[in-house]
PDB file of N, CA and C in Angstrom:
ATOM      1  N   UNK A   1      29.259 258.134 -64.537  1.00  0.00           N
ATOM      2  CA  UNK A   1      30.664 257.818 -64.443  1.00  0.00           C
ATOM      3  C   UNK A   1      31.216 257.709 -65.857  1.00  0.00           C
ATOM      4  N   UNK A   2      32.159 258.383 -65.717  1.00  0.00           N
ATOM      5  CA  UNK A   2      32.763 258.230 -67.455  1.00  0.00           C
ATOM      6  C   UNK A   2      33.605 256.625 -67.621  1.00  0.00           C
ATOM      7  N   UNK A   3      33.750 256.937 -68.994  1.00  0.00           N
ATOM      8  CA  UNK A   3      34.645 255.451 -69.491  1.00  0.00           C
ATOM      9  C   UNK A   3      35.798 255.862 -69.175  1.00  0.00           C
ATOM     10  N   UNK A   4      36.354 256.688 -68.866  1.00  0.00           N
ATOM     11  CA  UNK A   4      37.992 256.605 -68.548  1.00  0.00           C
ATOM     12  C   UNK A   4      37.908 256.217 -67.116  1.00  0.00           C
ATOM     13  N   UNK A   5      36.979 256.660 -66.102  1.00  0.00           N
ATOM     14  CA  UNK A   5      37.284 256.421 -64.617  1.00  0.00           C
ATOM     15  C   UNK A   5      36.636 255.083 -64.484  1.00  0.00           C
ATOM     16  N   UNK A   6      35.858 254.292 -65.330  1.00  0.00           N
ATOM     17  CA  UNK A   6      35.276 252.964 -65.236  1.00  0.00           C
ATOM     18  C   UNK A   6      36.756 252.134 -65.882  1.00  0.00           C
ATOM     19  N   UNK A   7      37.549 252.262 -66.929  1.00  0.00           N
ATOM     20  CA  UNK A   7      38.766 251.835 -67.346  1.00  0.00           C
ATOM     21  C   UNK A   7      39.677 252.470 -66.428  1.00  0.00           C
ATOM     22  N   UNK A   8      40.168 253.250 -65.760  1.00  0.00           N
ATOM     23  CA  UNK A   8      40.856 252.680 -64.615  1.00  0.00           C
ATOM     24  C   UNK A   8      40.823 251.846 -63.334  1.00  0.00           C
ATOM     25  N   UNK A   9      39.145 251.743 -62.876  1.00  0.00           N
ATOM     26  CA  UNK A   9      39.083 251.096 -62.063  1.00  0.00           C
ATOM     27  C   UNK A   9      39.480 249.783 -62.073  1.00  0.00           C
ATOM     28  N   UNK A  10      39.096 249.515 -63.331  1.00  0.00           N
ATOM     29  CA  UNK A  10      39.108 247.751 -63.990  1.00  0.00           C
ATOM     30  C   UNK A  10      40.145 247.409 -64.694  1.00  0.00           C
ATOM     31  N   UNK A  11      41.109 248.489 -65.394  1.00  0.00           N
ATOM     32  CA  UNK A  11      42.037 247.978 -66.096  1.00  0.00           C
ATOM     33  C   UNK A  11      43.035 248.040 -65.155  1.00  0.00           C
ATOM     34  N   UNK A  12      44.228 247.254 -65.075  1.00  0.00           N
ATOM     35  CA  UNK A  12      45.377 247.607 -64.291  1.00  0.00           C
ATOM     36  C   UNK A  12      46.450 248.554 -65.127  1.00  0.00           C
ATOM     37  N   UNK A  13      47.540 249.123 -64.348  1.00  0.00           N
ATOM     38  CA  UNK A  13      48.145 250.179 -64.918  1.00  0.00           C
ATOM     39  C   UNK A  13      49.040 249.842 -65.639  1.00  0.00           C
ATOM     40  N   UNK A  14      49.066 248.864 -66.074  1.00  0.00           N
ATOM     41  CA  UNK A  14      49.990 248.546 -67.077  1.00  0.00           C
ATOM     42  C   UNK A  14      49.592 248.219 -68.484  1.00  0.00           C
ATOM     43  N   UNK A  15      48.055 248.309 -68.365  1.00  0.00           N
ATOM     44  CA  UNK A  15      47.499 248.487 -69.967  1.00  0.00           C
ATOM     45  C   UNK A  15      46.446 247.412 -69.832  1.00  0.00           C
ATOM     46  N   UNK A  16      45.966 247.299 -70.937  1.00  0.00           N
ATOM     47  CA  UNK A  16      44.911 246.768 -71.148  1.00  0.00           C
ATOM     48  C   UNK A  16      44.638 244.682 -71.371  1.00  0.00           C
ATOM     49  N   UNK A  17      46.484 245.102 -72.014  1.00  0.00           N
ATOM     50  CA  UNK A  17      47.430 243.393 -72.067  1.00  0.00           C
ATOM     51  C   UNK A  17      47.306 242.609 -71.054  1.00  0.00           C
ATOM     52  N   UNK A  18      46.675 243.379 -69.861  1.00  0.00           N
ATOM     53  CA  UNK A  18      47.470 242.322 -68.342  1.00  0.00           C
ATOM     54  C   UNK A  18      45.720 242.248 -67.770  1.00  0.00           C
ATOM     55  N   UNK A  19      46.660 240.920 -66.995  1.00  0.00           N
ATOM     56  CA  UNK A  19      44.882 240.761 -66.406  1.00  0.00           C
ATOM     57  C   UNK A  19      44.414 241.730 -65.532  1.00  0.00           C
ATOM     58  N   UNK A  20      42.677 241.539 -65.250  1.00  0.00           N
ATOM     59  CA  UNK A  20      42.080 242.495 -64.582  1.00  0.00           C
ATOM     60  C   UNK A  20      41.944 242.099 -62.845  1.00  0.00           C
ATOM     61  N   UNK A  21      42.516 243.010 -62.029  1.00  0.00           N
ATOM     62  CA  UNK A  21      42.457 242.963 -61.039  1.00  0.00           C
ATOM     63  C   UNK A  21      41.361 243.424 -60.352  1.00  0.00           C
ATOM     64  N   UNK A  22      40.286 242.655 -59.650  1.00  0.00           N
ATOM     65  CA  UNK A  22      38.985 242.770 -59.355  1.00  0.00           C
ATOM     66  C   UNK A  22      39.363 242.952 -57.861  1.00  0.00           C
ATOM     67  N   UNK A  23      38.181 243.809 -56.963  1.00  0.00           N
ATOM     68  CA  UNK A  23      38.344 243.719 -55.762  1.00  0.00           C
ATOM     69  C   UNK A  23      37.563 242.293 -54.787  1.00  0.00           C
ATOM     70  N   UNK A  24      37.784 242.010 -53.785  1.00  0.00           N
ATOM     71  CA  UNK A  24      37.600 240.963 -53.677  1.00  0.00           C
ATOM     72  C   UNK A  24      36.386 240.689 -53.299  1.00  0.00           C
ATOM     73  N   UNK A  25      35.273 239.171 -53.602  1.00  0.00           N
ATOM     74  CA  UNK A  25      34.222 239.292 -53.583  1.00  0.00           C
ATOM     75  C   UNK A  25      33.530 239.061 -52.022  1.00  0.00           C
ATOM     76  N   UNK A  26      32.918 239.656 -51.319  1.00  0.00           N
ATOM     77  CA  UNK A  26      32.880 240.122 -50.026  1.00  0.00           C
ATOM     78  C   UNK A  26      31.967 238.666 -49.251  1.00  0.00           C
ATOM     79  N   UNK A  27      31.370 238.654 -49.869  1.00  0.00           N
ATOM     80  CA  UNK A  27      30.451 237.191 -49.485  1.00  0.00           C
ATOM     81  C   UNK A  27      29.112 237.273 -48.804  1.00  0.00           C
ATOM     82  N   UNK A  28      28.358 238.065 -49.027  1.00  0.00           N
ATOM     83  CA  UNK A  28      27.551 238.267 -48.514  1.00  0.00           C
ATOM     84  C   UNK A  28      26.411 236.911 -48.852  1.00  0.00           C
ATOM     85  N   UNK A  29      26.589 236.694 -50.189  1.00  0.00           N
ATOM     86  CA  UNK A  29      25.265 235.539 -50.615  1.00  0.00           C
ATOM     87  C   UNK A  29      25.829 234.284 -50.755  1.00  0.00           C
ATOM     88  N   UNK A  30      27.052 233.999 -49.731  1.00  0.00           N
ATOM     89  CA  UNK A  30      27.295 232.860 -50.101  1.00  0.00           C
ATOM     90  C   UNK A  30      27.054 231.802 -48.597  1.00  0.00           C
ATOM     91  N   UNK A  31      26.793 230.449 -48.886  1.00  0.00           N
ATOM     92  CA  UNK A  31      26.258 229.869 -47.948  1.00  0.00           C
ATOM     93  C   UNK A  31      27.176 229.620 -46.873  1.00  0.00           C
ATOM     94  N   UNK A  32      26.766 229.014 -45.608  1.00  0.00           N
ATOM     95  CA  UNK A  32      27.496 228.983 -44.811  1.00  0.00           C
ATOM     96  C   UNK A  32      28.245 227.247 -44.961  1.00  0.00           C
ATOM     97  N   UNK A  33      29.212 226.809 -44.799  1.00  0.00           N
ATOM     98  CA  UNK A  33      29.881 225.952 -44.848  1.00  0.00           C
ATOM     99  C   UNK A  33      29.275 224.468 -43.921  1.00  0.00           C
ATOM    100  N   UNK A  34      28.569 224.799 -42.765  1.00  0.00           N
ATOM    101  CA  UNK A  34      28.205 223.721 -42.026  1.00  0.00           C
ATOM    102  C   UNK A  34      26.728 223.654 -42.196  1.00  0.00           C
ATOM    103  N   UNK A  35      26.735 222.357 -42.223  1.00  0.00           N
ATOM    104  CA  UNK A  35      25.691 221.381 -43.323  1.00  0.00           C
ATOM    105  C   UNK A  35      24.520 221.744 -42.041  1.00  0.00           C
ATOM    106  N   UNK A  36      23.265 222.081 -42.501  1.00  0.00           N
ATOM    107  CA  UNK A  36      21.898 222.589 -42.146  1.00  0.00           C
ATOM    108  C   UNK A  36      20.977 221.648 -41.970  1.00  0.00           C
ATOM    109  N   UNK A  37      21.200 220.450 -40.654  1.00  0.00           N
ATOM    110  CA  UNK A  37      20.304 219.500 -40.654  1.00  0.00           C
ATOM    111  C   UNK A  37      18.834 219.741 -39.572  1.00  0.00           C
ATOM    112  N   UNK A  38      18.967 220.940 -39.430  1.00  0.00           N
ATOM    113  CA  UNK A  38      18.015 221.133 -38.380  1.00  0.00           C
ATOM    114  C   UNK A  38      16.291 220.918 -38.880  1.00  0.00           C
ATOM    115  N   UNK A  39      16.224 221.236 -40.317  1.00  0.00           N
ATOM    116  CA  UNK A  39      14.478 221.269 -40.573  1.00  0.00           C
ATOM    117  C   UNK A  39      14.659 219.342 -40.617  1.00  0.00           C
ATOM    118  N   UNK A  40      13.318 219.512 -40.748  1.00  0.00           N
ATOM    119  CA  UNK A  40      12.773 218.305 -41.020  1.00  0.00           C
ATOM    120  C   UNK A  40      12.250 218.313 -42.477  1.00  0.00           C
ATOM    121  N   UNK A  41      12.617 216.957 -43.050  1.00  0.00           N
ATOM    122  CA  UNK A  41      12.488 216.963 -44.561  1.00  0.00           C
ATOM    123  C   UNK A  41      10.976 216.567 -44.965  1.00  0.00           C
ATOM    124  N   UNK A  42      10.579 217.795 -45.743  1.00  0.00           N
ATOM    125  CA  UNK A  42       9.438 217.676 -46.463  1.00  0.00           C
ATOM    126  C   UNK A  42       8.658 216.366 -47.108  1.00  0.00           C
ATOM    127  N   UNK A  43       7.481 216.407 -46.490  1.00  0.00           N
ATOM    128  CA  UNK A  43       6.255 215.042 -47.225  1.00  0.00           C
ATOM    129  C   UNK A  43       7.029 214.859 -48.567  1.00  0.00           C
ATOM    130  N   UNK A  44       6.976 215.935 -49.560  1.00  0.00           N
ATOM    131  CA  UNK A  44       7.350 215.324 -51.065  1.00  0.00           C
ATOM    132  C   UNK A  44       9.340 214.880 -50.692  1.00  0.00           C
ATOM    133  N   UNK A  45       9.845 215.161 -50.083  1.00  0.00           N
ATOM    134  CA  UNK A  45      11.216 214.339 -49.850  1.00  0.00           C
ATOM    135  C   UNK A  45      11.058 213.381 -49.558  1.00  0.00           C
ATOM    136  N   UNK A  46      10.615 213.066 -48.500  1.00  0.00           N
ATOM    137  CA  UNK A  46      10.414 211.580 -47.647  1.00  0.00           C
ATOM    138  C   UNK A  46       9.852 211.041 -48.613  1.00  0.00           C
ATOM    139  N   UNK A  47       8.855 210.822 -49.667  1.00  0.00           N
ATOM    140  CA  UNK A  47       8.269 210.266 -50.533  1.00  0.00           C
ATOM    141  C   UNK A  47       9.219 209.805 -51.004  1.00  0.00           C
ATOM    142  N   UNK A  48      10.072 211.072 -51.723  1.00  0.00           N
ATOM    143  CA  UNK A  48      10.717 210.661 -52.868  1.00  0.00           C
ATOM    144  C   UNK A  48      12.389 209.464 -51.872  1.00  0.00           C
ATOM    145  N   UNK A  49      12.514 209.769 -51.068  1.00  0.00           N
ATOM    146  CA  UNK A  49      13.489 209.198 -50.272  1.00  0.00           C
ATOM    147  C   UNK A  49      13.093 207.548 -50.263  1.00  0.00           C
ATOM    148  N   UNK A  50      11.790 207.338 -50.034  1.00  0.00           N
ATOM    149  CA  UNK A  50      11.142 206.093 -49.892  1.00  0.00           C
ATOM    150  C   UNK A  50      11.068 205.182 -51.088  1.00  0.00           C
ATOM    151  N   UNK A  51      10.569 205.980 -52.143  1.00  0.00           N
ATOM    152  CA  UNK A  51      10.895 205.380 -53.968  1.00  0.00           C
ATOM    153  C   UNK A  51      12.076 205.133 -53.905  1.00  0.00           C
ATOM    154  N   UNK A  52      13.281 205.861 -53.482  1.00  0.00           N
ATOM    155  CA  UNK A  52      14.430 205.181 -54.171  1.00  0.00           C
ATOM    156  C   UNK A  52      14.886 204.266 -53.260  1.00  0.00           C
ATOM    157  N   UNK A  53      14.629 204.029 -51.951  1.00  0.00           N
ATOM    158  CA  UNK A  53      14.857 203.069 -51.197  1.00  0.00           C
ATOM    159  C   UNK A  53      14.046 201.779 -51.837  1.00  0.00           C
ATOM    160  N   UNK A  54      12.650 201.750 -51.946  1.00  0.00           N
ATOM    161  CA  UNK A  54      12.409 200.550 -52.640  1.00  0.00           C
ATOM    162  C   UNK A  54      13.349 200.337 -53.833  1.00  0.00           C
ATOM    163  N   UNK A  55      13.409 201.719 -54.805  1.00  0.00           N
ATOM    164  CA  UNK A  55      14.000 200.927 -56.467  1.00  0.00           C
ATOM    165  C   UNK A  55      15.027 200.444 -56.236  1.00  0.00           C
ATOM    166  N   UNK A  56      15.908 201.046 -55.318  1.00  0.00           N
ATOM    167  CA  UNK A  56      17.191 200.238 -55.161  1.00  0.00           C
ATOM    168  C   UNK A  56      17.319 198.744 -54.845  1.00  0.00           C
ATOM    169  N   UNK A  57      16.168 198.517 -53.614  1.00  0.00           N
ATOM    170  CA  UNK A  57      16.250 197.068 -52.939  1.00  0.00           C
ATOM    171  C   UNK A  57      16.302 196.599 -54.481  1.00  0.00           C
ATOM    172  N   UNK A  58      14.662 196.810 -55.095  1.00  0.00           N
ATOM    173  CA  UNK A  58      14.524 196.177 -56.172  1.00  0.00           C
ATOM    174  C   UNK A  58      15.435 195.993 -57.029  1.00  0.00           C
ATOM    175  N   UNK A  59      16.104 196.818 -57.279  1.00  0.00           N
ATOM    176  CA  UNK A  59      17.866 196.511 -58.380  1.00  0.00           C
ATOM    177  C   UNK A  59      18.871 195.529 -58.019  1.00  0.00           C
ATOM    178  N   UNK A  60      18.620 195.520 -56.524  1.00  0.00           N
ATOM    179  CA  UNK A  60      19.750 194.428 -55.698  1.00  0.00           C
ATOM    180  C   UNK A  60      18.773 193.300 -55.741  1.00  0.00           C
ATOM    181  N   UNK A  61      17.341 193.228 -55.640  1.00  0.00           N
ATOM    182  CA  UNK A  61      17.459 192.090 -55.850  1.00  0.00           C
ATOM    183  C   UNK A  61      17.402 191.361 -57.418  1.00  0.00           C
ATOM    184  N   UNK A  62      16.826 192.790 -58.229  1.00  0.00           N
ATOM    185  CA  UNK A  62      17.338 192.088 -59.837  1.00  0.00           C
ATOM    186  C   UNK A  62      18.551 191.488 -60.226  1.00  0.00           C
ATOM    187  N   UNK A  63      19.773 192.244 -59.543  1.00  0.00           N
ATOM    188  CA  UNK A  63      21.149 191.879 -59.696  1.00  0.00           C
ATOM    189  C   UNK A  63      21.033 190.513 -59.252  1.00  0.00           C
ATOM    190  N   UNK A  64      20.753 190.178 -58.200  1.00  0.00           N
ATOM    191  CA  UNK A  64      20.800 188.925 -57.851  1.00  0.00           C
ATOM    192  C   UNK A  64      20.525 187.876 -58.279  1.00  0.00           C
ATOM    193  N   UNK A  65      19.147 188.069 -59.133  1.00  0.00           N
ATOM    194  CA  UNK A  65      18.630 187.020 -59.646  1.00  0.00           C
ATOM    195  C   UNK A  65      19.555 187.016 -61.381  1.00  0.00           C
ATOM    196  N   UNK A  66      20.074 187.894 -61.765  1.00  0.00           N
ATOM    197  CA  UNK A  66      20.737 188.042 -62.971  1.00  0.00           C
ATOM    198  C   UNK A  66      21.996 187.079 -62.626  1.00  0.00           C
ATOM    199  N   UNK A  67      23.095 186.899 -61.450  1.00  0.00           N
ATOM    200  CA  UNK A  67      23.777 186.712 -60.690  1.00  0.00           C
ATOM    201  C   UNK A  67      23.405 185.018 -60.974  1.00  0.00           C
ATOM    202  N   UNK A  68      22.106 184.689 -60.336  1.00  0.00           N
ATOM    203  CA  UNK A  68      22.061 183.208 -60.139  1.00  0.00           C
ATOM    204  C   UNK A  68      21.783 182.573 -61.325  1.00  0.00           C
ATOM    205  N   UNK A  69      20.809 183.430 -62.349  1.00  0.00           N
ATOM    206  CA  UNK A  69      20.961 182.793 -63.635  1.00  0.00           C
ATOM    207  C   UNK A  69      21.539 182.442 -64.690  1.00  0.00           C
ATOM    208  N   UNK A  70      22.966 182.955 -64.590  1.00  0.00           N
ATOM    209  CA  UNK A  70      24.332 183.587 -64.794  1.00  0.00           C
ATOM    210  C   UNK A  70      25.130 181.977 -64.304  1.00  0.00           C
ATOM    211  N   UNK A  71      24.897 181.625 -62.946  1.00  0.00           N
ATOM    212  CA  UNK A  71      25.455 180.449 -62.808  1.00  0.00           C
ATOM    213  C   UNK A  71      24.546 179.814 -62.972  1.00  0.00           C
ATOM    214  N   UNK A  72      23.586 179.205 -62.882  1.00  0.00           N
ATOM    215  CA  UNK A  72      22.862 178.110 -63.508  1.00  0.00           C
ATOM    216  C   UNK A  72      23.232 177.708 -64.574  1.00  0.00           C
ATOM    217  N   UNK A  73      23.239 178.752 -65.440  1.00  0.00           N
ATOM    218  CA  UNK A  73      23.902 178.882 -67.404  1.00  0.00           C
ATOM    219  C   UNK A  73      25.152 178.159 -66.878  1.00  0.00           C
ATOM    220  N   UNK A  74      26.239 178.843 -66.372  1.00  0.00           N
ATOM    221  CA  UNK A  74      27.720 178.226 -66.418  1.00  0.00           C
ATOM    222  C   UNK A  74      27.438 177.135 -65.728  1.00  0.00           C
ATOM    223  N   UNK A  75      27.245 176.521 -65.138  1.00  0.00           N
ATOM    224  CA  UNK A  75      26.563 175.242 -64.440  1.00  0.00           C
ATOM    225  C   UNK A  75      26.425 174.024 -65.056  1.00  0.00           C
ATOM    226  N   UNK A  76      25.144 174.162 -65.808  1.00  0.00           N
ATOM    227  CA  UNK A  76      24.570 173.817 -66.701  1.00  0.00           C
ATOM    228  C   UNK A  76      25.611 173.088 -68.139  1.00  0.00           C
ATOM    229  N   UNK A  77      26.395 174.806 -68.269  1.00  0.00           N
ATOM    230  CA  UNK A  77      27.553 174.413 -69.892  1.00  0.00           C
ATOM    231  C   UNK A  77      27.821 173.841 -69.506  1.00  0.00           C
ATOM    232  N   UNK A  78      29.086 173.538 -68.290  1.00  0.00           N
ATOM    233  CA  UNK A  78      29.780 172.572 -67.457  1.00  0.00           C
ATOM    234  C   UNK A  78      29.937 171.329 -67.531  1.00  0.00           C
ATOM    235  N   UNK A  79      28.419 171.161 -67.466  1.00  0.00           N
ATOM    236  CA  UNK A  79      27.768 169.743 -67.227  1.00  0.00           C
ATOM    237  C   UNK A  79      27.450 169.307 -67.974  1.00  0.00           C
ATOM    238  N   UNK A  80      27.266 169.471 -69.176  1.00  0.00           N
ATOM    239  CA  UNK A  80      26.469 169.099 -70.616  1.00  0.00           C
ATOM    240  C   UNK A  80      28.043 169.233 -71.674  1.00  0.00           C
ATOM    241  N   UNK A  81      29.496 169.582 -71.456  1.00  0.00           N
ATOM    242  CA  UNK A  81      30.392 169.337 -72.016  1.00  0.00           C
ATOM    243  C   UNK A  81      31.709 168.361 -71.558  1.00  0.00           C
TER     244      UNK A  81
END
């Protein structure tokens, strides 16, 4: 294919200044829109699903204890001024 019939396909006819008008992209590789819950999630998912369920508890209950020591301190100033 020559460069003049590859530059008309792609350039529009008003020169080279103006944007390029592409044909439209057909969709063949693109996914389908409704969410794919049918497999069942893999040993290494569920693993990893299970770690962050513990780390989290564990963060809520770090928060917590950060939380109570937090007032003990203000508590404490309170009471001693």
């Amino acid at each position: 294919m020559g460069a003049e019939r590859v530059a008309r396909l792609w350039l529009p006819a008003g020169g080279p200044g103006r944007a390029i008008e592409r044909p439209p992209i057909m969709g063949l590789f693109k996914r389908s829109k409704t969410v794919r819950a049918s497999r069942k999630p893999s040993l290494r998912e569920r693993r990893a699903a299970e770690r962050t369920a513990r780390a989290e508890a564990s963060l809520v209950e770090t928060e917590q204890k950060i939380h109570q020591i937090a007032d003990d301190a203000r508590r404490d100033l309170r009471g001693s001024a």
